[in-house]
Protein backbone atom coordinates (compact mmCIF):
# COMPACT_ATOMS: atom_id res chain seq x y z
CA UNK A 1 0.00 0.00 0.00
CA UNK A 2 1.42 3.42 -0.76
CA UNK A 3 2.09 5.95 1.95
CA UNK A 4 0.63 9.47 1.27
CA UNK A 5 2.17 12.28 2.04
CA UNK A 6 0.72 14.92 3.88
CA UNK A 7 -0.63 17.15 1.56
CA UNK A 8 -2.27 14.00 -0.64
CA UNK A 9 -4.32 13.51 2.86
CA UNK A 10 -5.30 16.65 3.46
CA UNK A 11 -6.72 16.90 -0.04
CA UNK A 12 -8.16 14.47 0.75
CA UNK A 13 -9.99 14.89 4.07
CA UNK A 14 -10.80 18.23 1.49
CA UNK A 15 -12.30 16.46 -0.84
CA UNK A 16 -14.61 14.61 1.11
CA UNK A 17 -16.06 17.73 3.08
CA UNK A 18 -17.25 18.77 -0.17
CA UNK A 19 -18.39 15.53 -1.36
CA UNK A 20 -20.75 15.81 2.08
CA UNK A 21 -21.25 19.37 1.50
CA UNK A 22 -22.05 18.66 -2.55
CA UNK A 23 -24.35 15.61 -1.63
CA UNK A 24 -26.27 18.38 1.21
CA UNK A 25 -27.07 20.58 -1.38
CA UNK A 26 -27.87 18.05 -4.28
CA UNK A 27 -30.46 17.10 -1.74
CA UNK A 28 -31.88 20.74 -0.91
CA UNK A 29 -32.13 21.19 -4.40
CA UNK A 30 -34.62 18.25 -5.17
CA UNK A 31 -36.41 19.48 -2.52
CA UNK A 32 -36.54 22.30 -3.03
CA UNK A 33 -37.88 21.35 -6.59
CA UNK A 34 -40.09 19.37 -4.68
CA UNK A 35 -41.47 22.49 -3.18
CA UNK A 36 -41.57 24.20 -6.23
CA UNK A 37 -44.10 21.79 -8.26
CA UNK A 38 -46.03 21.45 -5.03
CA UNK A 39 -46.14 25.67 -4.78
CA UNK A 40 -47.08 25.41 -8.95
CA UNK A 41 -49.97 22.78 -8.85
CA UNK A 42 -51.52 25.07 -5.76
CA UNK A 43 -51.21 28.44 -7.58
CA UNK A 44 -52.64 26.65 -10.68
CA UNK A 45 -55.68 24.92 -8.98
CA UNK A 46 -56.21 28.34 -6.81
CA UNK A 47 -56.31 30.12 -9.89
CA UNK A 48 -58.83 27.27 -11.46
CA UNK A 49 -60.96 27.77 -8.24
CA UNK A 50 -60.94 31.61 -8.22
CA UNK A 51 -61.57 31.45 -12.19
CA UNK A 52 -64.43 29.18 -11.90
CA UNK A 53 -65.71 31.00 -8.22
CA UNK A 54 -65.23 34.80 -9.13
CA UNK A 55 -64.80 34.90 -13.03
CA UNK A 56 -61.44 36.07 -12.52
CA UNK A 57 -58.14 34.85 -11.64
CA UNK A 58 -56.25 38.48 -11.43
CA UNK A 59 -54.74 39.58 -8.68
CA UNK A 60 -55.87 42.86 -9.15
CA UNK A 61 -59.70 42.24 -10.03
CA UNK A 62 -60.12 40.00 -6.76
CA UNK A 63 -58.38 42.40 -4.61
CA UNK A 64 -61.30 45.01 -6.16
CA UNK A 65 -63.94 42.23 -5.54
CA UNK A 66 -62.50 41.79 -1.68
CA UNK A 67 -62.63 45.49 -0.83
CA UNK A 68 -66.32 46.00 -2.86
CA UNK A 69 -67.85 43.02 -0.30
CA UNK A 70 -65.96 44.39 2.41
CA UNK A 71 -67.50 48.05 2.09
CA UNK A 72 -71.15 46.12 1.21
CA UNK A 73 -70.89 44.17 4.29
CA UNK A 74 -69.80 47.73 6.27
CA UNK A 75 -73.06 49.17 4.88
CA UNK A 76 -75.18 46.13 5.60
CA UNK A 77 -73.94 46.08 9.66
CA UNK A 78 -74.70 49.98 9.65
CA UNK A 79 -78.08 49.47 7.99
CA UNK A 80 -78.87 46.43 10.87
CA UNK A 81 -77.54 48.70 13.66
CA UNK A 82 -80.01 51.53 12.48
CA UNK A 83 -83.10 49.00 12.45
CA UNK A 84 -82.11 47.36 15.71
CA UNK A 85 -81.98 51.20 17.08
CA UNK A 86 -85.46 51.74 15.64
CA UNK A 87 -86.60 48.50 17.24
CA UNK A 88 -85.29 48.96 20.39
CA UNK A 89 -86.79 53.30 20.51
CA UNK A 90 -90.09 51.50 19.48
CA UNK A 91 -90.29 49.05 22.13
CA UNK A 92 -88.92 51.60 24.77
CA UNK A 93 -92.02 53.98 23.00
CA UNK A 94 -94.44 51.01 24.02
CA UNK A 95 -93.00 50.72 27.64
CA UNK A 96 -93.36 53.91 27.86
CA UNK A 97 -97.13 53.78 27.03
CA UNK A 98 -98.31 51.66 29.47
């Protein structure tokens, strides 16, 4: 068996620190590309489901759409505070009455 010297070991011992480190990130990067189909099916069957639910799959429209209900259901809780009010000065009116 031949002797190495000490430099052919340490280039060694080199070497396979970044086989491990090599072999680390071969296996982050399928992962990783793991991650990315995953990420790529979801956007594609939220954009399917936001298509098919909304009519729309931009960004931009369903932001509009979000902030239209949101001011609707603002009015709507105003509008049932005002009749609960009216309610509530109506039965007072009857109490009152008696």
């Amino acid at each position: 068996m031949t002797n190495l010297t000490r430099l052919e070991t340490d280039q060694l011992r080199r070497l396979e620190e970044m086989r491990k480190t090599f072999d680390k990130l071969r296996a982050e990067r399928i992962r990783a590309e793991g991650e990315v189909e995953r990420l790529t099916r979801e956007l594609e069957e939220a954009r399917a489901l936001a298509l098919s639910e909304l009519g729309t799959d931009d960004e931009g429209r369903i932001q509009a759409l979000i902030e239209q209900a949101q001011a609707k259901n603002a009015k709507l809780a105003d509008e049932f505070g005002a009749s609960l009010r009216e309610v509530e000065t109506r039965l007072k009116q009857l109490g009152d009455e008696r």
